[in-house]
C-alpha atoms as a PDB file:
ATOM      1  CA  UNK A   1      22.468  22.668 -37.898  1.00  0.00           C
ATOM      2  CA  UNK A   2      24.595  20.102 -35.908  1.00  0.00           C
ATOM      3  CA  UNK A   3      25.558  16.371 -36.783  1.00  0.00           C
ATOM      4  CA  UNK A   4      24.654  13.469 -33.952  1.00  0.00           C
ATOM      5  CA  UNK A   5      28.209  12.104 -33.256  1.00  0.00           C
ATOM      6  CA  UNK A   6      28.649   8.103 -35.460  1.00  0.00           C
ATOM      7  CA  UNK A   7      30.260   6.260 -32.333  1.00  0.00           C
ATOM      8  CA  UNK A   8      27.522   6.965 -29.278  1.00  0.00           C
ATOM      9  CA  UNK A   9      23.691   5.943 -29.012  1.00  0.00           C
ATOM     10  CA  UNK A  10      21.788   8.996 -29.960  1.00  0.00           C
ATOM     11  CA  UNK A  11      17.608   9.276 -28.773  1.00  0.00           C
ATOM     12  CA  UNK A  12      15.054   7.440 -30.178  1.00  0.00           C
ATOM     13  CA  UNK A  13      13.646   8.339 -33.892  1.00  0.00           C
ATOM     14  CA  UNK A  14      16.850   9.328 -35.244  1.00  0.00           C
ATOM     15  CA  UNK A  15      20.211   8.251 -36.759  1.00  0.00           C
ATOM     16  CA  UNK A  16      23.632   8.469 -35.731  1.00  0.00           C
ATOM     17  CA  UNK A  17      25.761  11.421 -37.649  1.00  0.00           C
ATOM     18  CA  UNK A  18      22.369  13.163 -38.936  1.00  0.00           C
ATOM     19  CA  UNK A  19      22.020  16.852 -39.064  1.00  0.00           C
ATOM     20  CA  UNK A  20      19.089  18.518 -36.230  1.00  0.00           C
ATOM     21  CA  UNK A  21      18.225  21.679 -36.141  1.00  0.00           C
ATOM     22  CA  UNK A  22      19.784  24.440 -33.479  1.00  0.00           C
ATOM     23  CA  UNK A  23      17.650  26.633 -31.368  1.00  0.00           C
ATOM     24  CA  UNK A  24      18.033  30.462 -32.937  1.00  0.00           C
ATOM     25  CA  UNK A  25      15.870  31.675 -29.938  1.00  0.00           C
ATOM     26  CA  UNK A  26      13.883  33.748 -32.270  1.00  0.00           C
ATOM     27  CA  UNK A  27      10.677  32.745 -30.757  1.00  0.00           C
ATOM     28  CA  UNK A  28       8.410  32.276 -27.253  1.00  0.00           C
ATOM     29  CA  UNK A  29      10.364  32.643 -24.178  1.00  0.00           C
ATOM     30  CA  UNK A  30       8.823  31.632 -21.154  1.00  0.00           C
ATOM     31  CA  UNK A  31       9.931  30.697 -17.173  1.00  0.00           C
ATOM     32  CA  UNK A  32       9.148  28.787 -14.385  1.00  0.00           C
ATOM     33  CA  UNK A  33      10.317  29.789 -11.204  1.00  0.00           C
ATOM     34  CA  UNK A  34      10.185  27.621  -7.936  1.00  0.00           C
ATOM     35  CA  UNK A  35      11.396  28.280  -4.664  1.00  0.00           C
ATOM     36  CA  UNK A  36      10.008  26.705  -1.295  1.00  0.00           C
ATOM     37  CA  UNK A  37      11.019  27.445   1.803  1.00  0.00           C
ATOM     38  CA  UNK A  38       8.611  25.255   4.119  1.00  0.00           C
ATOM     39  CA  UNK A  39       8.029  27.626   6.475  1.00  0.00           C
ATOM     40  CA  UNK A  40       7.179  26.051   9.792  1.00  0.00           C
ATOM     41  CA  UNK A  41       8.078  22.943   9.298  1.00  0.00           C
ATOM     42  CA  UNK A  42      11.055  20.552  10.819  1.00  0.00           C
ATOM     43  CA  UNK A  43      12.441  20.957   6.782  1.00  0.00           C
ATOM     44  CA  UNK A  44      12.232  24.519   7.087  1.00  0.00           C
ATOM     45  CA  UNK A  45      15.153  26.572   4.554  1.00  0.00           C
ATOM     46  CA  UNK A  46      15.921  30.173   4.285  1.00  0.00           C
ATOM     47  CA  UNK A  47      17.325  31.284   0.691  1.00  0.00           C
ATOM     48  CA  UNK A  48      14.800  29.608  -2.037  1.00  0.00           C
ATOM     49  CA  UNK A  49      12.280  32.338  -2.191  1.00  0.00           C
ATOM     50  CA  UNK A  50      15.358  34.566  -2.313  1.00  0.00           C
ATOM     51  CA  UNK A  51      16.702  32.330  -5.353  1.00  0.00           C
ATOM     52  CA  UNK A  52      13.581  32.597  -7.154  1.00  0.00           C
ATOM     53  CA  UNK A  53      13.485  36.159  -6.966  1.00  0.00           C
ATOM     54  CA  UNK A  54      17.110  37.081  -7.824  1.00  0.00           C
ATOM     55  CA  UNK A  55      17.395  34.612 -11.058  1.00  0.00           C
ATOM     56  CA  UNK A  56      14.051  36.769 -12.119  1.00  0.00           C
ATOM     57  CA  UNK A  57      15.335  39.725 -11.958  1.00  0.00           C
ATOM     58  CA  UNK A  58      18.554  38.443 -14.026  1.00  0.00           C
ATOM     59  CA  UNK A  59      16.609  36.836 -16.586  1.00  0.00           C
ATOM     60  CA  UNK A  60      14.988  40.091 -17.036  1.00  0.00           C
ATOM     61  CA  UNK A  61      17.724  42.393 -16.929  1.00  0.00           C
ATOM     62  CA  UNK A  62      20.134  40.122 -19.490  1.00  0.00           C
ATOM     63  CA  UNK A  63      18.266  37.189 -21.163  1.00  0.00           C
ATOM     64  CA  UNK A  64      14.611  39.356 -22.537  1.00  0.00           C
ATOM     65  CA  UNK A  65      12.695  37.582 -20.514  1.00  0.00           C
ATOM     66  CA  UNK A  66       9.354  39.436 -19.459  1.00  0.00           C
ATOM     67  CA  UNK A  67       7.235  38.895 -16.044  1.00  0.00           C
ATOM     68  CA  UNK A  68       4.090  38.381 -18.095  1.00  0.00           C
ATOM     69  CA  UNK A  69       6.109  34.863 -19.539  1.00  0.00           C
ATOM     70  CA  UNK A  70       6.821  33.979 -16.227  1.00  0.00           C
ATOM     71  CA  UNK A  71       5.323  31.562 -13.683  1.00  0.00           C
ATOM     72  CA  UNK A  72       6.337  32.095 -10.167  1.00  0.00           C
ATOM     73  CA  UNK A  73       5.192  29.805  -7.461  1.00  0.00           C
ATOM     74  CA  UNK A  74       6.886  30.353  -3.738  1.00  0.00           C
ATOM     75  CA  UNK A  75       5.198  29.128  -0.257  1.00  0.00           C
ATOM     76  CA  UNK A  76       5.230  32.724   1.012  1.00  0.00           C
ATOM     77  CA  UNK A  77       2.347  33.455  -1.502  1.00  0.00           C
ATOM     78  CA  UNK A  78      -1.702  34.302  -0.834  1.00  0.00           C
ATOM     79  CA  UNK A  79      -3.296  33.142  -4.037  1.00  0.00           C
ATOM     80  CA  UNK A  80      -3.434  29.681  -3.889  1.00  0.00           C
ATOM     81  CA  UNK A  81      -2.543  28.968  -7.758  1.00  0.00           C
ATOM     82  CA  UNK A  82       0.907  29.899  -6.808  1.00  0.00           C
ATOM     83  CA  UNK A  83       1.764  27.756  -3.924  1.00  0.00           C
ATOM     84  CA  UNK A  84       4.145  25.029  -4.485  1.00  0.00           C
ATOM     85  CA  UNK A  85       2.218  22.463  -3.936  1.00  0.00           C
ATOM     86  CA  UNK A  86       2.408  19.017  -6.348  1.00  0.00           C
ATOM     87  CA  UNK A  87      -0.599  19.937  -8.213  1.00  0.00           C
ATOM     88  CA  UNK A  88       0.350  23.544  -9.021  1.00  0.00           C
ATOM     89  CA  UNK A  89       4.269  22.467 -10.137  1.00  0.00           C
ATOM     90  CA  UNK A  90       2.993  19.626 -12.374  1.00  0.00           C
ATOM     91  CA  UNK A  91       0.171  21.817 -14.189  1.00  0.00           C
ATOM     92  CA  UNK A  92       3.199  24.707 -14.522  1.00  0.00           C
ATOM     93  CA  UNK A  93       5.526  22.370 -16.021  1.00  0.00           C
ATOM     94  CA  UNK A  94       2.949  21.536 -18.516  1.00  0.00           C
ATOM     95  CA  UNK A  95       2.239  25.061 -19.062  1.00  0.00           C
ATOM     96  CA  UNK A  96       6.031  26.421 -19.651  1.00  0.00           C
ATOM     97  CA  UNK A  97       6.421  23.737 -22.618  1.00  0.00           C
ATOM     98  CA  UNK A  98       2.937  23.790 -23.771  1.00  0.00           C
ATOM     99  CA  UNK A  99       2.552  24.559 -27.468  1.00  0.00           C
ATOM    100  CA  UNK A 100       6.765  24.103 -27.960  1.00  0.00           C
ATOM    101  CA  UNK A 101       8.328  25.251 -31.088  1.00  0.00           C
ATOM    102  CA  UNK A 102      11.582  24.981 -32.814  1.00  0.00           C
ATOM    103  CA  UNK A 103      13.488  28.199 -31.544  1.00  0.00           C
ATOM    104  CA  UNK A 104      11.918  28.495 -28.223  1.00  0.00           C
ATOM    105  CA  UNK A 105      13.572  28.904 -25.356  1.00  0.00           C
ATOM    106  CA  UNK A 106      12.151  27.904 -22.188  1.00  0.00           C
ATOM    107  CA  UNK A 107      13.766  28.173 -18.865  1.00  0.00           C
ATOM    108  CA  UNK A 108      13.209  25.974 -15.432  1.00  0.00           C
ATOM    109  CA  UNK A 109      14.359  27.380 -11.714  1.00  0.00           C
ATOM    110  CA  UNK A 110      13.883  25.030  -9.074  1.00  0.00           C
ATOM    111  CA  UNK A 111      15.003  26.172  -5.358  1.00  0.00           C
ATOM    112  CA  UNK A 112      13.897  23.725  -2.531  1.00  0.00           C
ATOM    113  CA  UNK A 113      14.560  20.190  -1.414  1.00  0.00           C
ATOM    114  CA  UNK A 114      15.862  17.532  -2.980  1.00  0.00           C
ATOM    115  CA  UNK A 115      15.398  13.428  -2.347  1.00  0.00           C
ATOM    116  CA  UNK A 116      16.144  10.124  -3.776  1.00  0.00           C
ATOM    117  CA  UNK A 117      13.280   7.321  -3.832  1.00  0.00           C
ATOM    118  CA  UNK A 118      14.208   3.317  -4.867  1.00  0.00           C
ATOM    119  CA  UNK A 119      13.973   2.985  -8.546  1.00  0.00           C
ATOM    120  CA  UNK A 120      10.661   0.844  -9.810  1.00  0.00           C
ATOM    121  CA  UNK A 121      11.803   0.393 -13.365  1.00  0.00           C
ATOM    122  CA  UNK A 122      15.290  -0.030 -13.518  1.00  0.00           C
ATOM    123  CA  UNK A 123      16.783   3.233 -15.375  1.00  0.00           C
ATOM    124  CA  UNK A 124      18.803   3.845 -12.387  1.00  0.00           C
ATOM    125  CA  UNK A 125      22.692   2.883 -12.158  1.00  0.00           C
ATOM    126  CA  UNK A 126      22.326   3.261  -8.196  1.00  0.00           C
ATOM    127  CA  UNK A 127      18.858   2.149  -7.628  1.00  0.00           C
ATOM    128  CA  UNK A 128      17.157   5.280  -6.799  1.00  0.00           C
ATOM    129  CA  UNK A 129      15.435   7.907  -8.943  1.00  0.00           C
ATOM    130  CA  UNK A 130      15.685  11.460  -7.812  1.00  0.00           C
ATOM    131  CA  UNK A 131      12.757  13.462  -6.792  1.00  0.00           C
ATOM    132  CA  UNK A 132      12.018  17.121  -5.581  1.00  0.00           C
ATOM    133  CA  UNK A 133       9.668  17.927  -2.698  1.00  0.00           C
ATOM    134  CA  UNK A 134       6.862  19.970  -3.252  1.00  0.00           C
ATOM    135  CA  UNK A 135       5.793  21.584  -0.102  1.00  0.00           C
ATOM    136  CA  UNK A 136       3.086  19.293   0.491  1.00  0.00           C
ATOM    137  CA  UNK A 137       5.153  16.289  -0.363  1.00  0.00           C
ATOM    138  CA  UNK A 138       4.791  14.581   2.998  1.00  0.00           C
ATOM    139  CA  UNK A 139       0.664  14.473   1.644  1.00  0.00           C
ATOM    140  CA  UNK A 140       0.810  14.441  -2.094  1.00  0.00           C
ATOM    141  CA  UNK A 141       4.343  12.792  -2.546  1.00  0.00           C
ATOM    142  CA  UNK A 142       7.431  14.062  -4.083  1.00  0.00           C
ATOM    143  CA  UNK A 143       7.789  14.664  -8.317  1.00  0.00           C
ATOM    144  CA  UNK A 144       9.908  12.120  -9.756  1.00  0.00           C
ATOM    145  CA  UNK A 145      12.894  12.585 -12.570  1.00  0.00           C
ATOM    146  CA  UNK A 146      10.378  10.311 -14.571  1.00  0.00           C
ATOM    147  CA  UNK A 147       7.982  12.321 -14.758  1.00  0.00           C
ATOM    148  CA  UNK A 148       9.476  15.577 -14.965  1.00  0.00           C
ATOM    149  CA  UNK A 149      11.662  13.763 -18.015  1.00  0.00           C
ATOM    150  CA  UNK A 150       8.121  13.104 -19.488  1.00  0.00           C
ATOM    151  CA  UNK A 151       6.597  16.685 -18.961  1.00  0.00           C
ATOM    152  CA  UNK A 152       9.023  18.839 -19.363  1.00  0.00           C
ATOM    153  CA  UNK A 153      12.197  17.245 -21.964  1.00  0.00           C
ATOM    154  CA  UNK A 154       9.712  14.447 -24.432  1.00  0.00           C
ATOM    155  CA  UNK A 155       7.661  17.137 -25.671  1.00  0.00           C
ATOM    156  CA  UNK A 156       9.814  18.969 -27.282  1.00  0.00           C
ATOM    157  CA  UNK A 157      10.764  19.447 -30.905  1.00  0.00           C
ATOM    158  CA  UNK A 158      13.620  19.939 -32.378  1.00  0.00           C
ATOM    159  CA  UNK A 159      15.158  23.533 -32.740  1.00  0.00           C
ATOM    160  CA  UNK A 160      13.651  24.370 -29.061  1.00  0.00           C
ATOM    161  CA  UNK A 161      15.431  25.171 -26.098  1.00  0.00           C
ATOM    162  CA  UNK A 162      15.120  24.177 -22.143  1.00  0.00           C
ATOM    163  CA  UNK A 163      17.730  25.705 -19.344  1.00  0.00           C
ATOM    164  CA  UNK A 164      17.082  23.909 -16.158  1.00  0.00           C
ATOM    165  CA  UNK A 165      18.572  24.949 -12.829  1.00  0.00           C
ATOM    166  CA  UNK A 166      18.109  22.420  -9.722  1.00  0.00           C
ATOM    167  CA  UNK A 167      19.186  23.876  -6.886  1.00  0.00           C
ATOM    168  CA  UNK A 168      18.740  21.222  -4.752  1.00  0.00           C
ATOM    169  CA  UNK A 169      19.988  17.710  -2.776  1.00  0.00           C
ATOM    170  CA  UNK A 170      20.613  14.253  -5.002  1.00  0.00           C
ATOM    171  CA  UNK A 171      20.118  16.705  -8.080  1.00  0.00           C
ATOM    172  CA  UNK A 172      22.613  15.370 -10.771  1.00  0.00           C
ATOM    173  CA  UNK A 173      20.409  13.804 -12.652  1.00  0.00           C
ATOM    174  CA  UNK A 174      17.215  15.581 -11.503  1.00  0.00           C
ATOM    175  CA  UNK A 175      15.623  15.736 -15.553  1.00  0.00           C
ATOM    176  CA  UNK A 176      17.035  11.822 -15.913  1.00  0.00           C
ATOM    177  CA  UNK A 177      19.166  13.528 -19.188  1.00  0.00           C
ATOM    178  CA  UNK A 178      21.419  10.968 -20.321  1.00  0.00           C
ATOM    179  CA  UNK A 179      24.381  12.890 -21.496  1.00  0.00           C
ATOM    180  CA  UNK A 180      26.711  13.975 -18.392  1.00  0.00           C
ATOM    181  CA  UNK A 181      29.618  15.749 -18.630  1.00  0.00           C
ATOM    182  CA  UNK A 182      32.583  16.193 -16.806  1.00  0.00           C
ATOM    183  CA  UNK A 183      34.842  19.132 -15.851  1.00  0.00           C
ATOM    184  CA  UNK A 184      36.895  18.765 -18.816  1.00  0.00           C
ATOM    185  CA  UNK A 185      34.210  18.764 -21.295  1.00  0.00           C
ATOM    186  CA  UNK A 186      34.323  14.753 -22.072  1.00  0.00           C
ATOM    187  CA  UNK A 187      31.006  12.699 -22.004  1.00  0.00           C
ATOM    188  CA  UNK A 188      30.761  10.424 -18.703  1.00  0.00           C
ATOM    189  CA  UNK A 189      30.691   6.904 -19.462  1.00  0.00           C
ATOM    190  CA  UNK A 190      29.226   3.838 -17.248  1.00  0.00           C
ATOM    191  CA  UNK A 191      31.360   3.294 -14.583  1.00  0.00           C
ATOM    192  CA  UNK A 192      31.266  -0.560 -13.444  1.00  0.00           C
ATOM    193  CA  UNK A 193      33.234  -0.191 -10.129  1.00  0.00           C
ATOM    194  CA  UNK A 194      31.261   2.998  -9.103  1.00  0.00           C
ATOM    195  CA  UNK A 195      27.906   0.627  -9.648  1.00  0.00           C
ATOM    196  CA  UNK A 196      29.992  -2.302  -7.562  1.00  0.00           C
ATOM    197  CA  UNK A 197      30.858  -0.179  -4.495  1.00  0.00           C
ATOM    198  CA  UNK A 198      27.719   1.570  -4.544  1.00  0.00           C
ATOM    199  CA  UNK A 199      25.734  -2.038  -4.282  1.00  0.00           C
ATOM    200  CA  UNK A 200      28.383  -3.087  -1.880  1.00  0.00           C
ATOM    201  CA  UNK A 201      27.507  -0.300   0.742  1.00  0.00           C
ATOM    202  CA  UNK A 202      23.885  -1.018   0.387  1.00  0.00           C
ATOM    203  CA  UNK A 203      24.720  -4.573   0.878  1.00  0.00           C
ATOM    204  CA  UNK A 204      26.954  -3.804   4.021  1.00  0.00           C
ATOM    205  CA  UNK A 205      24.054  -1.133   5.314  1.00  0.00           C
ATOM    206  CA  UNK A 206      21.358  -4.297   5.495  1.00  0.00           C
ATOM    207  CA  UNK A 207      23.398  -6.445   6.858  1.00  0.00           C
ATOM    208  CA  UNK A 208      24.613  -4.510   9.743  1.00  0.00           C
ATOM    209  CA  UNK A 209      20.794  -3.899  10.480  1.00  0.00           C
ATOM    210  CA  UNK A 210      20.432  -7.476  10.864  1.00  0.00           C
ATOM    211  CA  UNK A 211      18.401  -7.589   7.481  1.00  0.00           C
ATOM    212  CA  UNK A 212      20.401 -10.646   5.364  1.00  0.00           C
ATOM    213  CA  UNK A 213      16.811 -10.799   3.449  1.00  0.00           C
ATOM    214  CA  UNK A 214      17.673  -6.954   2.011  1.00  0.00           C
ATOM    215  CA  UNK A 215      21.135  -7.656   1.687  1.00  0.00           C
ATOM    216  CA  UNK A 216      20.874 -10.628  -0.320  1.00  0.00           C
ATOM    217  CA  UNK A 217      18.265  -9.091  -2.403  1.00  0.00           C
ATOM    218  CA  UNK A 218      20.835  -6.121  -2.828  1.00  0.00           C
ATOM    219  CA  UNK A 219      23.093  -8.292  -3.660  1.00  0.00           C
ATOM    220  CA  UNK A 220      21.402  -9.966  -6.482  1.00  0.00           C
ATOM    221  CA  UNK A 221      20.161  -6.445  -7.954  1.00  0.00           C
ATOM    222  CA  UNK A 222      24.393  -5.078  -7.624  1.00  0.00           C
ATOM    223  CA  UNK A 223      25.033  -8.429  -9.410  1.00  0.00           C
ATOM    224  CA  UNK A 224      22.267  -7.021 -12.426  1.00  0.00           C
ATOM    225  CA  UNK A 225      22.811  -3.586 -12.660  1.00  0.00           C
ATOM    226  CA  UNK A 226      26.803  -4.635 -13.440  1.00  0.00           C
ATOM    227  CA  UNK A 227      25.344  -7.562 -15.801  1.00  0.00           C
ATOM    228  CA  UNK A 228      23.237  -4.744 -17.938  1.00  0.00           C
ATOM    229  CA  UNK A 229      24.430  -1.313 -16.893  1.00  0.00           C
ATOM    230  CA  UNK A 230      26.042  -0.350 -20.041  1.00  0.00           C
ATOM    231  CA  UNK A 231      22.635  -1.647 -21.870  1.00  0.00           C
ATOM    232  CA  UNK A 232      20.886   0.450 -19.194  1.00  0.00           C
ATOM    233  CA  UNK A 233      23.001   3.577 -20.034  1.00  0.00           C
ATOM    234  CA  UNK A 234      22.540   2.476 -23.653  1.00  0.00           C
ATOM    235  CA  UNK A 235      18.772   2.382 -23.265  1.00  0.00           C
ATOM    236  CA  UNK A 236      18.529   5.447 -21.377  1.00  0.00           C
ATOM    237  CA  UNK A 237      20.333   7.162 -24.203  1.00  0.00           C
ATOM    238  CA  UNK A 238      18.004   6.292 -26.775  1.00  0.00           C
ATOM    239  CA  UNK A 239      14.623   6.736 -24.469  1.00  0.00           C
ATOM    240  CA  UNK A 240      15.364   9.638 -21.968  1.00  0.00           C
ATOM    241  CA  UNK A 241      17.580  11.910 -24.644  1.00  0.00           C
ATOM    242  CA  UNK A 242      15.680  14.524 -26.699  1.00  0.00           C
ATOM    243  CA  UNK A 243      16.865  16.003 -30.384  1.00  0.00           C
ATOM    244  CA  UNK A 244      15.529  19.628 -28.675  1.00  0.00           C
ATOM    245  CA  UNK A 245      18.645  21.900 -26.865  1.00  0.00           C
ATOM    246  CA  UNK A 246      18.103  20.512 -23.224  1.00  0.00           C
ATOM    247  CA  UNK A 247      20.755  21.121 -20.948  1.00  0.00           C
ATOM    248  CA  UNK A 248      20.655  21.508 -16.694  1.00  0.00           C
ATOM    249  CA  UNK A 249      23.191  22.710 -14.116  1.00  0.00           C
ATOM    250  CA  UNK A 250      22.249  20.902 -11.227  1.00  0.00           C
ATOM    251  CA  UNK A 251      24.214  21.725  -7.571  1.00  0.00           C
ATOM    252  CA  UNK A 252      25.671  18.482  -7.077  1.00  0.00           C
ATOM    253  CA  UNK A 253      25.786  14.647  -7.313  1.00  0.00           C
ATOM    254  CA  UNK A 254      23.116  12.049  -6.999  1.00  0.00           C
ATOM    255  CA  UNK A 255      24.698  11.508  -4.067  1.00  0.00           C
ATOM    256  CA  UNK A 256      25.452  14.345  -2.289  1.00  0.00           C
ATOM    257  CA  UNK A 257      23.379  17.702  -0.630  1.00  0.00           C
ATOM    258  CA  UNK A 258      23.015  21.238  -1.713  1.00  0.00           C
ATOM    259  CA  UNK A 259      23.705  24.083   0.420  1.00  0.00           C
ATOM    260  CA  UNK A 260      21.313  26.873   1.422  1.00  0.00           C
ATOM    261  CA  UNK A 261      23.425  29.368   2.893  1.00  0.00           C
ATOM    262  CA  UNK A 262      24.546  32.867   3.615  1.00  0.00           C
ATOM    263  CA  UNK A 263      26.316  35.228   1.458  1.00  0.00           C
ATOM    264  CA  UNK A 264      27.743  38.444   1.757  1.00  0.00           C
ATOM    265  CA  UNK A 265      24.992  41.184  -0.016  1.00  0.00           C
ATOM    266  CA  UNK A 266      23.120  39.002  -0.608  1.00  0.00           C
ATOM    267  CA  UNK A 267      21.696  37.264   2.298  1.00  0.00           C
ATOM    268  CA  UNK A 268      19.752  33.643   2.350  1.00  0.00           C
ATOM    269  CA  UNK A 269      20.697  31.795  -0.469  1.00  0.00           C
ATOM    270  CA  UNK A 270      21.098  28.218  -2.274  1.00  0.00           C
ATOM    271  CA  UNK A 271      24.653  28.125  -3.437  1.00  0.00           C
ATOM    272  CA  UNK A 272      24.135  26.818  -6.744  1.00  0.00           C
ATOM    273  CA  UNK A 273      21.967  29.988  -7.255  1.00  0.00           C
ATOM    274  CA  UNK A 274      24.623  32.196  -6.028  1.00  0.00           C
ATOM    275  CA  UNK A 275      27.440  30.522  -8.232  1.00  0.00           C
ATOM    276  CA  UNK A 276      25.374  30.720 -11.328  1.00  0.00           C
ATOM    277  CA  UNK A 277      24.602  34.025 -11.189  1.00  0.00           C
ATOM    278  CA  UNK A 278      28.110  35.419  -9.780  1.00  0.00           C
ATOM    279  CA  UNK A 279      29.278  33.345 -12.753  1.00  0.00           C
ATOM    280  CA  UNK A 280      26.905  34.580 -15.508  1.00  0.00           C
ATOM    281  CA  UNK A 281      27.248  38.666 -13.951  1.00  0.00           C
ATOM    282  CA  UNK A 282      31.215  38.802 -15.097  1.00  0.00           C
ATOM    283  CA  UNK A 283      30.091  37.652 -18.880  1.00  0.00           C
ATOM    284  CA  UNK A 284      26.706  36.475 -19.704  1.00  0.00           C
ATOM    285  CA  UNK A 285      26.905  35.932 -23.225  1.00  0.00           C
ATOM    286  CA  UNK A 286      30.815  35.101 -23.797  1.00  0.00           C
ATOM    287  CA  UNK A 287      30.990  32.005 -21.251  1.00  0.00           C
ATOM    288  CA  UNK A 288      31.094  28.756 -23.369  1.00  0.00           C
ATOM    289  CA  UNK A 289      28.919  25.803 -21.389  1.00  0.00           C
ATOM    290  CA  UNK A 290      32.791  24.119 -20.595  1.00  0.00           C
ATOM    291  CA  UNK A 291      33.823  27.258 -18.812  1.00  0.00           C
ATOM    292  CA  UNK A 292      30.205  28.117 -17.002  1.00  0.00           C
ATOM    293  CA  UNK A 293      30.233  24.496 -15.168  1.00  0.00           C
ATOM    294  CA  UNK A 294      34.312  25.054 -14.361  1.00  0.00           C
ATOM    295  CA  UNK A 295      33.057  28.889 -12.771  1.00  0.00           C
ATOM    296  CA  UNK A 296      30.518  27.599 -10.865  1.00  0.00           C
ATOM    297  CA  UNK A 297      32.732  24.885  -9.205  1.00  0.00           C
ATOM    298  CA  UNK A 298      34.967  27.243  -8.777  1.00  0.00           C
ATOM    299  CA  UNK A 299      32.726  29.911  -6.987  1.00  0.00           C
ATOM    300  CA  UNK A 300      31.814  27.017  -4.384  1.00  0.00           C
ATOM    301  CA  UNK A 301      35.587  25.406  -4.261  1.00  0.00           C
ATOM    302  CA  UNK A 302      36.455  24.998  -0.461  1.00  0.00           C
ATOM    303  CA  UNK A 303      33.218  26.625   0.884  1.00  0.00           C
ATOM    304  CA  UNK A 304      31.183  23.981   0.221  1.00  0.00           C
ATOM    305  CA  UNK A 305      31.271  19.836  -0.299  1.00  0.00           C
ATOM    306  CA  UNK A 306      28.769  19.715  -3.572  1.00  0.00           C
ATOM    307  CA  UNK A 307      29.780  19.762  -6.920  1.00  0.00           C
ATOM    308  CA  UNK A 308      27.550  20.649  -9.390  1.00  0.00           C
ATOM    309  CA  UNK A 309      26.975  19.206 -12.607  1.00  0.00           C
ATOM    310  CA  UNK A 310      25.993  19.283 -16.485  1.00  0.00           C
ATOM    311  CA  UNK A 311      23.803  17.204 -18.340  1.00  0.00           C
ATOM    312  CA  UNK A 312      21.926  17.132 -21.240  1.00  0.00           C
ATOM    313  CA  UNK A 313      18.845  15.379 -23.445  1.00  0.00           C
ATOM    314  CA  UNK A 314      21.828  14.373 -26.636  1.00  0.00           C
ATOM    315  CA  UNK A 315      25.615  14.947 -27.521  1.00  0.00           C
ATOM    316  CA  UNK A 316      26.537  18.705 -27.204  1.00  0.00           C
ATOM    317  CA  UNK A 317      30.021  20.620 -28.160  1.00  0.00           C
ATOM    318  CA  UNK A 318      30.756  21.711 -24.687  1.00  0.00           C
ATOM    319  CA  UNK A 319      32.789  24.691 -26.422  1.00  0.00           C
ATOM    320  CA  UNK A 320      29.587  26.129 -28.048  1.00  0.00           C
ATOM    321  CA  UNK A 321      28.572  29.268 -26.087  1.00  0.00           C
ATOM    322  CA  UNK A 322      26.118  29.625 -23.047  1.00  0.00           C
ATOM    323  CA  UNK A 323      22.744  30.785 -24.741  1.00  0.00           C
ATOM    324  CA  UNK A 324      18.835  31.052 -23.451  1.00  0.00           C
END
């Protein structure tokens, strides 16, 4: 058991300083693995099948996960069940929580592309909700951090577990979890100049274009989202957190891209999927959470611009150890 700290907005249903219950991980484990590589096309990447297949094989070999509990779905696939397409992610995310229980553990891979799309209902301190692209996005449309938040994090119960890995562009807050943390293991709070400059470039961006309607309107939305961005945080706290053990590395910032790269042995790869395995091979059951995120940043210091990050669905000791 773990108490919800007294001084921070905890999710919805509960109270501040109660007691929730701890996945034990004595139960279902289960595994979706994505990794698209949109062959053919001008988006076309190299190292997310590659991803998909090396994080398999290291669940299996150090975390008891079995290829019977797993759903793979790559674009270099015949049966059409397991192509990445937007139908065939959304019914697997369904499936890997489906039935949830306290001391689950349930683990989400994501390889692929990344986007950002504007933000329709406001949850968003820089206006845009992220998204990942299913390979027939430019038909179907992308999957939204809404819904994925609904899916895959409000479902579950207390006690359960869900590892998420989004190894992709604009990923930081890819599952919309409202509890980031930063390099030294302290919550990130809402940061009023980082919402002012942000609404400033947009503002700057229309105008230059000759568009004083857009900038204006960005304007008056930079002018809100200061006005009621700590109630938005607040809110987001209390709606998008979840009492179950949710927690995602994602390869960088909102703002920033994800590399798909080359690596020595080990060919075509995403870099987050590199870092968090090189980081998990040295010790994967001794790494607290605080020293995993620091490894990973560390594997892709000076290579590479991203910089990944952690987040989860309520307050977490960033001391307590790695687990899935």
């Amino acid at each position: 058991m773990q108490n919800l700290p007294s001084n921070q907005p905890v999710p919805q249903g509960f109270q501040q300083g109660q007691q929730i219950q701890v996945s034990n991980f004595s139960g279902k484990k289960r595994a979706l693995l994505i990794g698209i590589n949109y062959f053919k096309t001008k988006a076309e990447l190299r190292g997310c099948i590659n991803d998909v297949h090396n994080v398999k094989n290291f669940l299996m070999k150090h975390y008891g996960f079995r290829l019977e509990n797993m759903v793979i779905l790559t674009d270099d696939q015949k049966d059409p069940n397991f192509i990445p397409n937007r139908a065939n992610m959304i019914k697997a995310m369904h499936w890997l929580v489906g039935g949830a229980q306290a001391n689950d553990s349930f683990f989400f891979h994501f390889s692929g592309h990344g986007s950002q799309t504007e933000d329709l209902d406001g949850d968003e301190d820089d206006g845009f909700d992220e998204t990942i692209c299913p390979v027939d996005y430019e038909r179907a449309g992308m999957i939204v951090d809404d819904e994925m938040n609904d899916i895959m994090v409000k479902p579950l119960p207390q006690g359960c577990r869900l590892t998420a890995i989004f190894d992709c562009c604009h990923s930081g807050t890819a599952l919309d979890l409202p509890y980031v943390y930063n390099h030294e293991g302290k919550l990130k709070e809402y940061n009023p100049g980082k919402v002012a400059l942000s609404s400033l470039v947009t503002v700057g961006k229309s105008y230059m274009m000759g568009d004083l309607i857009g900038a204006a309107m960005s304007l008056k939305n930079g002018i809100g989202k200061l006005a009621n961005g700590k109630n938005v945080a607040d809110k987001n706290k209390r709606e998008k957190g979840s009492l179950a053990d949710v927690v995602m590395f994602s390869g960088c910032k909102d703002d920033q891209t994800s590399a798909d790269t080359q690596e020595q042995g080990i060919g075509a790869t995403g870099a987050m999927s590199y870092a968090l395995i090189k980081s998990l091979q040295s010790d994967p059951y001794g790494l607290t959470y605080l020293q995993l995120l620091n490894s990973i940043r560390q594997v892709l210091r000076g290579k590479y611009q991203q910089l990944p990050q952690l987040s989860s669905g309520r307050p977490m000791s960033m001391d307590s150890k790695f687990m899935m």
